[in-house]
C-alpha atoms as a PDB file:
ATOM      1  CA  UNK A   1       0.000   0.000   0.000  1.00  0.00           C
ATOM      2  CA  UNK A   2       1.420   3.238  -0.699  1.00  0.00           C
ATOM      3  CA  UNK A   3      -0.177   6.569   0.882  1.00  0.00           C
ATOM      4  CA  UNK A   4      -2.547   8.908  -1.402  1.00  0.00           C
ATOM      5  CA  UNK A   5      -2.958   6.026  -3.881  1.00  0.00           C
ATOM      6  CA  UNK A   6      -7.058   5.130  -3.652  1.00  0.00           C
ATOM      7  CA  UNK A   7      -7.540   2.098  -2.198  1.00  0.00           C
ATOM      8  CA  UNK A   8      -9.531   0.877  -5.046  1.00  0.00           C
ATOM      9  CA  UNK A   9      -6.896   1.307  -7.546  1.00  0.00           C
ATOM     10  CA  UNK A  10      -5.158  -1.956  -8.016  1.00  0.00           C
ATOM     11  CA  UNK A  11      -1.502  -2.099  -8.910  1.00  0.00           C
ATOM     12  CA  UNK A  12      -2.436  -3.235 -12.540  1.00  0.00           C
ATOM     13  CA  UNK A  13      -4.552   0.191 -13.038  1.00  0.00           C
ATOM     14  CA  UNK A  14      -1.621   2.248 -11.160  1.00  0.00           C
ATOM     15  CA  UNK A  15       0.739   0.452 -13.322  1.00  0.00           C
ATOM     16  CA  UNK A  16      -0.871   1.588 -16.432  1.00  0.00           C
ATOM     17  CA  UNK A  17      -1.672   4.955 -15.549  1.00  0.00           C
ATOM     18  CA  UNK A  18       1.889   5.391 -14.923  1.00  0.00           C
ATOM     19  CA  UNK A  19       2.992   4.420 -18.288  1.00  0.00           C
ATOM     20  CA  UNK A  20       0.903   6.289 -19.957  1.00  0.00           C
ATOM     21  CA  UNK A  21       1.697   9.476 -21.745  1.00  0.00           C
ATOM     22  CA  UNK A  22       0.202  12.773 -22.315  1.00  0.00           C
ATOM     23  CA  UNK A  23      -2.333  12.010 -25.208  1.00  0.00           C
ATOM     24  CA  UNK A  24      -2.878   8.384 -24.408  1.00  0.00           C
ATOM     25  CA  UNK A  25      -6.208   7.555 -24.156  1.00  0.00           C
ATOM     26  CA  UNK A  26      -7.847   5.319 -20.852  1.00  0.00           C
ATOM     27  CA  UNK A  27     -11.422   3.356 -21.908  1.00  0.00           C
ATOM     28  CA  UNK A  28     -13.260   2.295 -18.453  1.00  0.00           C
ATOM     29  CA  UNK A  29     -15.514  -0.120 -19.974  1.00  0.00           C
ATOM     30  CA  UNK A  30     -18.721  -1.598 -19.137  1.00  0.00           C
ATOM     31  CA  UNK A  31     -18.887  -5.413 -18.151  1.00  0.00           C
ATOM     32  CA  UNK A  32     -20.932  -5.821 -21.723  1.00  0.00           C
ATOM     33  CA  UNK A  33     -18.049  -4.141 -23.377  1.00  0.00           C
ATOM     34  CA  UNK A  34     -15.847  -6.607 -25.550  1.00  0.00           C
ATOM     35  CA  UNK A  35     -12.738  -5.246 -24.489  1.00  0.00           C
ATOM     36  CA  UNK A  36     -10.795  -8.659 -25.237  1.00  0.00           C
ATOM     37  CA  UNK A  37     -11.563  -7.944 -29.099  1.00  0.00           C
ATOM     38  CA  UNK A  38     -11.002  -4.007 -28.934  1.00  0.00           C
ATOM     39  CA  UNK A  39      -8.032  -4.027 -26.320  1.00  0.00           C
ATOM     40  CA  UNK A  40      -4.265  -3.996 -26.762  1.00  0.00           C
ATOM     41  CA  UNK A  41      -3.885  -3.932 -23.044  1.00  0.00           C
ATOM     42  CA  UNK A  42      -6.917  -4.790 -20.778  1.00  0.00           C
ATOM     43  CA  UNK A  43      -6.876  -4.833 -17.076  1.00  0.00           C
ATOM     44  CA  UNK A  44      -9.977  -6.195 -15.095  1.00  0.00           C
ATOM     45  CA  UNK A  45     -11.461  -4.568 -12.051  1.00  0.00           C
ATOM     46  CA  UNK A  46     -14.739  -6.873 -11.512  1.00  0.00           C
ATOM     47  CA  UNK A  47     -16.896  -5.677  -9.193  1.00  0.00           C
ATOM     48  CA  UNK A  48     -16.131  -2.088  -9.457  1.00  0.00           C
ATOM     49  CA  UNK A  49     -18.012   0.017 -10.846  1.00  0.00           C
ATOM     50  CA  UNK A  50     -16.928   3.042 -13.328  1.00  0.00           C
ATOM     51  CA  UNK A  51     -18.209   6.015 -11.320  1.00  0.00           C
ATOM     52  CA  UNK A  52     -16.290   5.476  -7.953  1.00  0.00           C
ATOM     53  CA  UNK A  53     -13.219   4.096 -10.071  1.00  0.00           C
ATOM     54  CA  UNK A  54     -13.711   7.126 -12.091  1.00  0.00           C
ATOM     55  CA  UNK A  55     -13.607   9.420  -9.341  1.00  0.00           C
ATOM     56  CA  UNK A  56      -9.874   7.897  -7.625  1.00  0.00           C
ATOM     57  CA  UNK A  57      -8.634   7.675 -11.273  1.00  0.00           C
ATOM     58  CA  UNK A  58      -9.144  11.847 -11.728  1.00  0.00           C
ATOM     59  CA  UNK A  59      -7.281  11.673  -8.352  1.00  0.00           C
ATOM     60  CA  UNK A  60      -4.022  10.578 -10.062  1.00  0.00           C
ATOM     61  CA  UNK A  61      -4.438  11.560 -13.715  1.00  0.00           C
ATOM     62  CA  UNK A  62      -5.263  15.049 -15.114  1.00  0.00           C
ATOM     63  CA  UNK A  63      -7.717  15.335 -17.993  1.00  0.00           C
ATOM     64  CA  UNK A  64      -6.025  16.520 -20.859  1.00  0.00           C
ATOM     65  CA  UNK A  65      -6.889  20.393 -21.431  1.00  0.00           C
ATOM     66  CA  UNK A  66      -5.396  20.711 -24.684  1.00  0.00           C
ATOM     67  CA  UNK A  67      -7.554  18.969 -26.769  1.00  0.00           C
ATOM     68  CA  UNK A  68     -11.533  20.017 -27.517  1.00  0.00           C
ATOM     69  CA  UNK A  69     -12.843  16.972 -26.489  1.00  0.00           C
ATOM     70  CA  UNK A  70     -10.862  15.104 -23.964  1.00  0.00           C
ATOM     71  CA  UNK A  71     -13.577  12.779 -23.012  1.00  0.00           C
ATOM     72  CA  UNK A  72     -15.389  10.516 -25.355  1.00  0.00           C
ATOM     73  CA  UNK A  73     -19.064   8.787 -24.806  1.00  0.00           C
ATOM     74  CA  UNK A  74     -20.577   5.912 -27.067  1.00  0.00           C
ATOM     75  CA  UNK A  75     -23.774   7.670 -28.095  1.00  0.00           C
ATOM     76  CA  UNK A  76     -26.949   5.486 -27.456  1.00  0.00           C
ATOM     77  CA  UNK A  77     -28.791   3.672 -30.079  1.00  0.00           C
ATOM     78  CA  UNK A  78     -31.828   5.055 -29.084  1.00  0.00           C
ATOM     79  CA  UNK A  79     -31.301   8.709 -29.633  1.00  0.00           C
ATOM     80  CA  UNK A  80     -33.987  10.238 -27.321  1.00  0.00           C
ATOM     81  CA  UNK A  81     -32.813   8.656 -24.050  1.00  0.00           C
ATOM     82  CA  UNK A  82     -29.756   9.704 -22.016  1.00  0.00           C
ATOM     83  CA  UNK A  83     -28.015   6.943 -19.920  1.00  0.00           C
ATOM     84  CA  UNK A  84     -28.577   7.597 -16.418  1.00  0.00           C
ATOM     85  CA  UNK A  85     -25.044   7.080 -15.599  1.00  0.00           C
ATOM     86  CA  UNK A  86     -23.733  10.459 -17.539  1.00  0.00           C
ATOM     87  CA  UNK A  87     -25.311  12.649 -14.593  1.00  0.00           C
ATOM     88  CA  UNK A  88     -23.074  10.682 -12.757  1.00  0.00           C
ATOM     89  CA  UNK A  89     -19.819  11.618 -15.428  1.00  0.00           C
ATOM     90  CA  UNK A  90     -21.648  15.378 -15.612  1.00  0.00           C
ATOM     91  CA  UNK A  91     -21.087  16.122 -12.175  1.00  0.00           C
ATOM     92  CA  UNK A  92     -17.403  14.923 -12.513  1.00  0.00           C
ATOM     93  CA  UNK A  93     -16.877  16.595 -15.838  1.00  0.00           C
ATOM     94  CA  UNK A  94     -17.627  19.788 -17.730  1.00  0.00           C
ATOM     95  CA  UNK A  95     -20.063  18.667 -20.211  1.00  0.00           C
ATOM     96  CA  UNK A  96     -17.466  21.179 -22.676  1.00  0.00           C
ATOM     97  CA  UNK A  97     -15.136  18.674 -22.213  1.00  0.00           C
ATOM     98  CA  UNK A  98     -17.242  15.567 -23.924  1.00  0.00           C
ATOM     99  CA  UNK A  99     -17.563  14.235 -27.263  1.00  0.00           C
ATOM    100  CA  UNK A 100     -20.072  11.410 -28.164  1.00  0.00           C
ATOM    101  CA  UNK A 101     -19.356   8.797 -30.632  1.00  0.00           C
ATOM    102  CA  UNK A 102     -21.224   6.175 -32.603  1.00  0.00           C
ATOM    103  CA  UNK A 103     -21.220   2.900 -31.034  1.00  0.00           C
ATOM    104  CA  UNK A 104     -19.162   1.362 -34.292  1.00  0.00           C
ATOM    105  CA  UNK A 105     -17.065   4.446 -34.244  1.00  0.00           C
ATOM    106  CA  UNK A 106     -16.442   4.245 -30.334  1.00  0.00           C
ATOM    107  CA  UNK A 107     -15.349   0.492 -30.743  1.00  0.00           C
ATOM    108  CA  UNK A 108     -13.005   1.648 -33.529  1.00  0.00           C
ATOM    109  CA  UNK A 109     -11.356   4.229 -31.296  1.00  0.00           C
ATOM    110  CA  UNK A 110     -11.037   1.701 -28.194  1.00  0.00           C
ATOM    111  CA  UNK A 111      -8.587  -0.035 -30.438  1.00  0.00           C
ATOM    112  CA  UNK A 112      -5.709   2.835 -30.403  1.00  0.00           C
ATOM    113  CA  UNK A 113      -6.452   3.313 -26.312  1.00  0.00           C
ATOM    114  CA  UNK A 114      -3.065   2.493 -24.300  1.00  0.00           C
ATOM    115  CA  UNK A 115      -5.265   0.475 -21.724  1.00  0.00           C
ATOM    116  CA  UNK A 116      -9.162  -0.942 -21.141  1.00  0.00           C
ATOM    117  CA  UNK A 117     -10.345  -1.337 -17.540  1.00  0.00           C
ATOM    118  CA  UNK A 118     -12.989  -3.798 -17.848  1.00  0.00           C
ATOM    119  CA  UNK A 119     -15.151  -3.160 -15.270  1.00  0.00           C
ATOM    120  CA  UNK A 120     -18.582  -4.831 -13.440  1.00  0.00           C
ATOM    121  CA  UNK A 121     -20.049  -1.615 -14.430  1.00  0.00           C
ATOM    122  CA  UNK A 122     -24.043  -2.890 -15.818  1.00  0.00           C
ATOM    123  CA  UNK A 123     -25.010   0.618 -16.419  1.00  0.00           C
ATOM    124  CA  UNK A 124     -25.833   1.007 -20.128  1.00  0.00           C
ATOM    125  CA  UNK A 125     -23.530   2.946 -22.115  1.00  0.00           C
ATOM    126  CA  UNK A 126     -21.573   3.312 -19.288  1.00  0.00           C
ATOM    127  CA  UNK A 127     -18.222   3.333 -21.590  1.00  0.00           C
ATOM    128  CA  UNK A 128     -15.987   6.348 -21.110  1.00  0.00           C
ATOM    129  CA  UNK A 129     -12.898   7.145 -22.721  1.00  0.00           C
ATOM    130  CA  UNK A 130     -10.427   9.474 -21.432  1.00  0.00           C
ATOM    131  CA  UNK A 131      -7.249  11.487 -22.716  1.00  0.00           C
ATOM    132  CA  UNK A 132      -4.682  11.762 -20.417  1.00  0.00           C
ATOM    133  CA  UNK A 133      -3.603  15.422 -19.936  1.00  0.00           C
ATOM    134  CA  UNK A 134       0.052  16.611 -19.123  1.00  0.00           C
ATOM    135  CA  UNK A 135       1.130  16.033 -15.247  1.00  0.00           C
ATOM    136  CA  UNK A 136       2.671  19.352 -13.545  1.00  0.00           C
END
C-alpha cells in the first residue's frame, strides 16, 4: 500500500496509468463491453463500478486540457434517451469537455487506447474514454 494512492486502484490500473503518456487515451468499460476484441492492453477490475473508479482515477491523472474533447461517450442507439449514468460523469466533468461517438465508431477508437479497464459496471452505455492530460 502506498499513501494517497485510492484504495480501489489496483496495482495493474496504477501500473498503467503510470505508463501512460500525455495524449494516451484510458477506456473504463462496461462489463458488456468486448474489451478482449477491442483491447491492446486490458486490465480487469470486476466488481467495481466506473463512477467510484472514475472518481480515484481523476485523483491521479489530469484530464487533458489541450484537446476540444478530452472525453469521449458511445452515443446510445436510441437517440432520445440519455443513460442515467452520464449525470453521474456530468457532475465529474464539464459537459465542454465531452464528445459522443457512434457505437461502431467508439469500438473503432477503443482499439488505439493504451489500456481498457474492464469493469462490473451494468449501467448502459456506461463506456468512457479518457485522454490523459500533461502532469505538472
Amino acid at each position: 500500500m502506498l499513501n494517497r494512492i485510492p484504495k480501489i486502484l489496483s496495482p495493474d490500473i496504477v501500473k498503467s496509468l503510470m505508463e501512460m503518456g500525455h495524449g494516451d487515451t484510458l477506456l473504463l468499460a462496461d462489463a458488456n463491453y468486448p474489451a478482449q476484441t477491442f483491447g491492446k492492453r486490458v486490465v480487469r477490475a470486476d466488481g467495481l463500478n466506473i463512477t467510484e473508479l472514475l472518481v480515484a482515477i481523476m485523483e491521479l491523472m489530469p484530464i487533458d486540457d489541450y484537446i476540444e474533447t478530452p472525453v469521449q461517450l458511445m452515443s446510445p442507439v436510441e437517440k432520445d434517451q440519455e443513460p442515467n449514468i452520464w449525470k453521474d460523469y456530468k457532475n465529474l466533468i464539464s459537459e465542454k469537455d465531452i464528445n459522443y461517438i457512434e457505437r461502431f465508431d467508439f469500438y473503432k477508437t477503443s482499439k488505439n487506447c493504451h489500456t481498457i479497464i474492464q469493469t462490473g459496471e451494468t449501467a448502459i452505455y456506461g463506456n468512457i474514454m479518457l485522454t490523459k492530460g500533461v502532469v505538472k
